[in-house]
N, C-alpha and C. Protein backbone atom coordinates (compact mmCIF):
# COMPACT_ATOMS: atom_id res chain seq x y z
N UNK A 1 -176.86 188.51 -15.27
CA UNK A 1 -176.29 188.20 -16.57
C UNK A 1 -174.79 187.98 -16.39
N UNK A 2 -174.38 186.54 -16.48
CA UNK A 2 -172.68 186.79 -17.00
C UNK A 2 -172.03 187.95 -17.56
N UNK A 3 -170.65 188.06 -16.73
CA UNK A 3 -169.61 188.93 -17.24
C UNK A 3 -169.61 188.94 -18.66
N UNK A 4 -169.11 187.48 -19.45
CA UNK A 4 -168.99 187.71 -21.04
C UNK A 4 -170.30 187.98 -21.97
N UNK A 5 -171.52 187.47 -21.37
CA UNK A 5 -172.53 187.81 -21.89
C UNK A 5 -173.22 189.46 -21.88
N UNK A 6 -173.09 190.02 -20.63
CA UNK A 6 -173.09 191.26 -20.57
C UNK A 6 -171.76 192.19 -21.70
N UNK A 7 -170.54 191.45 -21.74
CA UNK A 7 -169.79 192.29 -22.55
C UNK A 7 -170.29 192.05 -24.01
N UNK A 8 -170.63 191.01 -24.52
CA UNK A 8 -171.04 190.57 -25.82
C UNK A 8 -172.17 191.64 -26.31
N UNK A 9 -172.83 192.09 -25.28
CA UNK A 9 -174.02 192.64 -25.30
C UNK A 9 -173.69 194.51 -25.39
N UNK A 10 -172.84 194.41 -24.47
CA UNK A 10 -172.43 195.82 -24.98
C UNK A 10 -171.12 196.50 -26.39
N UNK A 11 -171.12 194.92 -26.97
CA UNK A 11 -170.29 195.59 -28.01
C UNK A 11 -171.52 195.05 -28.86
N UNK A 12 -172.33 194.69 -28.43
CA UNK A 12 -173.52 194.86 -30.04
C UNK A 12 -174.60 196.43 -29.86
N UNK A 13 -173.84 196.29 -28.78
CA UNK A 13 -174.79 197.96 -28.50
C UNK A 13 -173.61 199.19 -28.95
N UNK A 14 -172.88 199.09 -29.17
CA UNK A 14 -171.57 200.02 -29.73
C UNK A 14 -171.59 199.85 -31.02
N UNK A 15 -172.19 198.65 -31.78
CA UNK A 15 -171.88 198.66 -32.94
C UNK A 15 -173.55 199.54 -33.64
N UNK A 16 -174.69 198.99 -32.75
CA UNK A 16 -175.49 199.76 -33.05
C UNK A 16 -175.79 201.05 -32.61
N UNK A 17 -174.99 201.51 -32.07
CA UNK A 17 -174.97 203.27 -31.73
C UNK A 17 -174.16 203.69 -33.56
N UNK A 18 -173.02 203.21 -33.45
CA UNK A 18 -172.26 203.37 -34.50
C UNK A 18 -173.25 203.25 -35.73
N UNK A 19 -174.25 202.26 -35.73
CA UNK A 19 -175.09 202.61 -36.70
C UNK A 19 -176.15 203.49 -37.09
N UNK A 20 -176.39 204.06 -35.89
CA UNK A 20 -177.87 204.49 -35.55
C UNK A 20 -177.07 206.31 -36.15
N UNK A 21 -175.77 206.46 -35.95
CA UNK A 21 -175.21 207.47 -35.88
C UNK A 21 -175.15 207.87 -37.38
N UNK A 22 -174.35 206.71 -38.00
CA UNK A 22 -174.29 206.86 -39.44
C UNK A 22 -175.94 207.31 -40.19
N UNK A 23 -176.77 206.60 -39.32
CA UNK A 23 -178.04 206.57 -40.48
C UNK A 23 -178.42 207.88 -40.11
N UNK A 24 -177.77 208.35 -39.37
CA UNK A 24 -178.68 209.89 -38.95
C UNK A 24 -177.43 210.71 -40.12
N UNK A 25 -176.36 210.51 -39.87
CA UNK A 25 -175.62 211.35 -41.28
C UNK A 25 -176.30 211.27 -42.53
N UNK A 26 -176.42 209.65 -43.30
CA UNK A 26 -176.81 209.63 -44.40
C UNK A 26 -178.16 210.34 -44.46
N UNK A 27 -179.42 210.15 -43.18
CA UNK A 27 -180.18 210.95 -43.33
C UNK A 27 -180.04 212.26 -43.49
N UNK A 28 -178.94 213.14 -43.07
CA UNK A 28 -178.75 214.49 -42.87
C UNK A 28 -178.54 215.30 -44.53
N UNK A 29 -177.56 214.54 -44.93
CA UNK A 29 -177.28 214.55 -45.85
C UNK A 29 -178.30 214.31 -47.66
N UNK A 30 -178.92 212.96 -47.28
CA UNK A 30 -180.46 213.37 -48.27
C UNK A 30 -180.87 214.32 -48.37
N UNK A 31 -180.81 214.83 -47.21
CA UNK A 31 -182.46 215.97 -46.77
C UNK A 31 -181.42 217.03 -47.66
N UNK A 32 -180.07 217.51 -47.62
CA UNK A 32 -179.73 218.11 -47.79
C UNK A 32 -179.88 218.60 -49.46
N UNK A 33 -179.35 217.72 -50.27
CA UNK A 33 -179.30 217.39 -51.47
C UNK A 33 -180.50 217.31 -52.14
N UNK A 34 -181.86 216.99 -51.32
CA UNK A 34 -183.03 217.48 -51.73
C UNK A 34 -183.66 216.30 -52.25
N UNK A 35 -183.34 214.50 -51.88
CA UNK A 35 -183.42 213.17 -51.51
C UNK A 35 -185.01 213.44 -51.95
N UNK A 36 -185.38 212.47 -52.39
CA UNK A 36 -186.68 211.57 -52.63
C UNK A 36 -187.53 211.75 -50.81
N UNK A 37 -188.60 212.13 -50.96
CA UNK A 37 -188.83 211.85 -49.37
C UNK A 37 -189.31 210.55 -48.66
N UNK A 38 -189.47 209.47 -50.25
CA UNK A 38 -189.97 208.75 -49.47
C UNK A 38 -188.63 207.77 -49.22
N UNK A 39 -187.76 208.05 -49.86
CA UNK A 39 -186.63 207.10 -49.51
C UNK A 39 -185.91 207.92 -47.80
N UNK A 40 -186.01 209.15 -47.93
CA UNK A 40 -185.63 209.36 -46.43
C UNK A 40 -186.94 209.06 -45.62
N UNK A 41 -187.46 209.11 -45.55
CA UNK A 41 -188.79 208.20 -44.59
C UNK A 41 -188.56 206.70 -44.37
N UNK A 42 -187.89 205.76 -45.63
CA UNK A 42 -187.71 204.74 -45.31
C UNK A 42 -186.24 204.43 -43.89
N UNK A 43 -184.87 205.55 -44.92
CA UNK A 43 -183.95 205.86 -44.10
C UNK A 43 -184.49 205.72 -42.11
N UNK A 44 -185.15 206.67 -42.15
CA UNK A 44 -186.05 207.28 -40.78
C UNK A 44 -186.33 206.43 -40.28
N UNK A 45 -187.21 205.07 -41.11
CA UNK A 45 -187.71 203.60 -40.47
C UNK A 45 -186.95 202.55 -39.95
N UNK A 46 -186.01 202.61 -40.60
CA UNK A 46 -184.43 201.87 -40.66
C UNK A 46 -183.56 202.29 -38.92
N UNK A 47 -183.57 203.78 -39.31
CA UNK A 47 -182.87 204.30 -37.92
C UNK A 47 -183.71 204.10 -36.99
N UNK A 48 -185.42 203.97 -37.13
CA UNK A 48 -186.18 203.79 -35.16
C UNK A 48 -185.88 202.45 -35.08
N UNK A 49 -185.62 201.75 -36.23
CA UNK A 49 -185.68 200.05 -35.88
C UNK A 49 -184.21 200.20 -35.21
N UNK A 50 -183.40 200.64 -35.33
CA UNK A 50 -181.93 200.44 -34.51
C UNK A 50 -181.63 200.91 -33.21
N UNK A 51 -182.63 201.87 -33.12
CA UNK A 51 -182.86 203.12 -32.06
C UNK A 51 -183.58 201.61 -30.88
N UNK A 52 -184.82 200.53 -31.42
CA UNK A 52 -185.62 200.24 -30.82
C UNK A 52 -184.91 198.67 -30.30
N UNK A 53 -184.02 198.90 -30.99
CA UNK A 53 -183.20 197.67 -30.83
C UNK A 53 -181.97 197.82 -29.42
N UNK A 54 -181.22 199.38 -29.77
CA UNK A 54 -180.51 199.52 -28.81
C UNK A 54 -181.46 199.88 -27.58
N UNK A 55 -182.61 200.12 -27.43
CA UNK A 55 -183.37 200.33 -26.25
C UNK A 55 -183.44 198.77 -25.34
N UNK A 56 -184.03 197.97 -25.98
CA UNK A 56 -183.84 196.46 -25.34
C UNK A 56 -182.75 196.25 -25.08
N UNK A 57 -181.84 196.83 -25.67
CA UNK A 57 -180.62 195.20 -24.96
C UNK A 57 -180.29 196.50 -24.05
N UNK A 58 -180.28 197.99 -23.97
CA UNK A 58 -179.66 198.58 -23.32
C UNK A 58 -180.16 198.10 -21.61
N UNK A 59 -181.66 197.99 -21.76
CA UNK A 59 -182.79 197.15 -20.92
C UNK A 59 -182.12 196.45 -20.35
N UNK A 60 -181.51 195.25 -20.97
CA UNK A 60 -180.90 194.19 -20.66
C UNK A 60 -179.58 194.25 -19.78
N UNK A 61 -178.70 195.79 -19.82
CA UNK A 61 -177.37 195.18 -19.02
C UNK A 61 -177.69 196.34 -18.33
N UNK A 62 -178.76 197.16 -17.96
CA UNK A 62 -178.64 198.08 -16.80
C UNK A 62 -179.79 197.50 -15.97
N UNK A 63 -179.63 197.30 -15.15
CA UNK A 63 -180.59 196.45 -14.04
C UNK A 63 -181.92 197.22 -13.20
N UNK A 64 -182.78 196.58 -13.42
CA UNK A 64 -183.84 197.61 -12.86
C UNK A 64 -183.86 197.66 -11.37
N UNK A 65 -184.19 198.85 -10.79
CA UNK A 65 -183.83 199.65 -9.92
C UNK A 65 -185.69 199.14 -8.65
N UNK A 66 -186.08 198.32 -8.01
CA UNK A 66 -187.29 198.53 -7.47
C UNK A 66 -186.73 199.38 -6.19
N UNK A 67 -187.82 200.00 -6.15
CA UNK A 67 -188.23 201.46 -5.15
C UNK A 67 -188.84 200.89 -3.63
């Protein structure tokens, strides 16, 4: 992978940590206040989709290792 393409790639992975982080506050915080459960369940769905997102590209700029 190109230098700039690999960097492009790791500031969309910084921005989705940064998100994945927040949605775990706002989740923290529902639960707290005593939130609808199904709207924190949706919350929950929201954060694996970002979680499943930073897993691929993380895929993408660490290089697999054959044995």
């Amino acid at each position: 992978m190109p230098d700039q393409d690999q960097a492009d790639v790791r500031l969309i992975v910084a921005r989705l940590r940064q998100e994945h982080e927040d949605f775990d506050a706002a989740i923290n915080a529902m639960i707290e206040v005593g939130c609808d459960q199904l709207r924190v369940q949706r919350m929950k769905k929201k954060k694996l989709v970002i979680k499943d997102k930073l897993t691929k590209l993380e895929d993408q700029i660490i290089p697999d290792i054959t044995a």
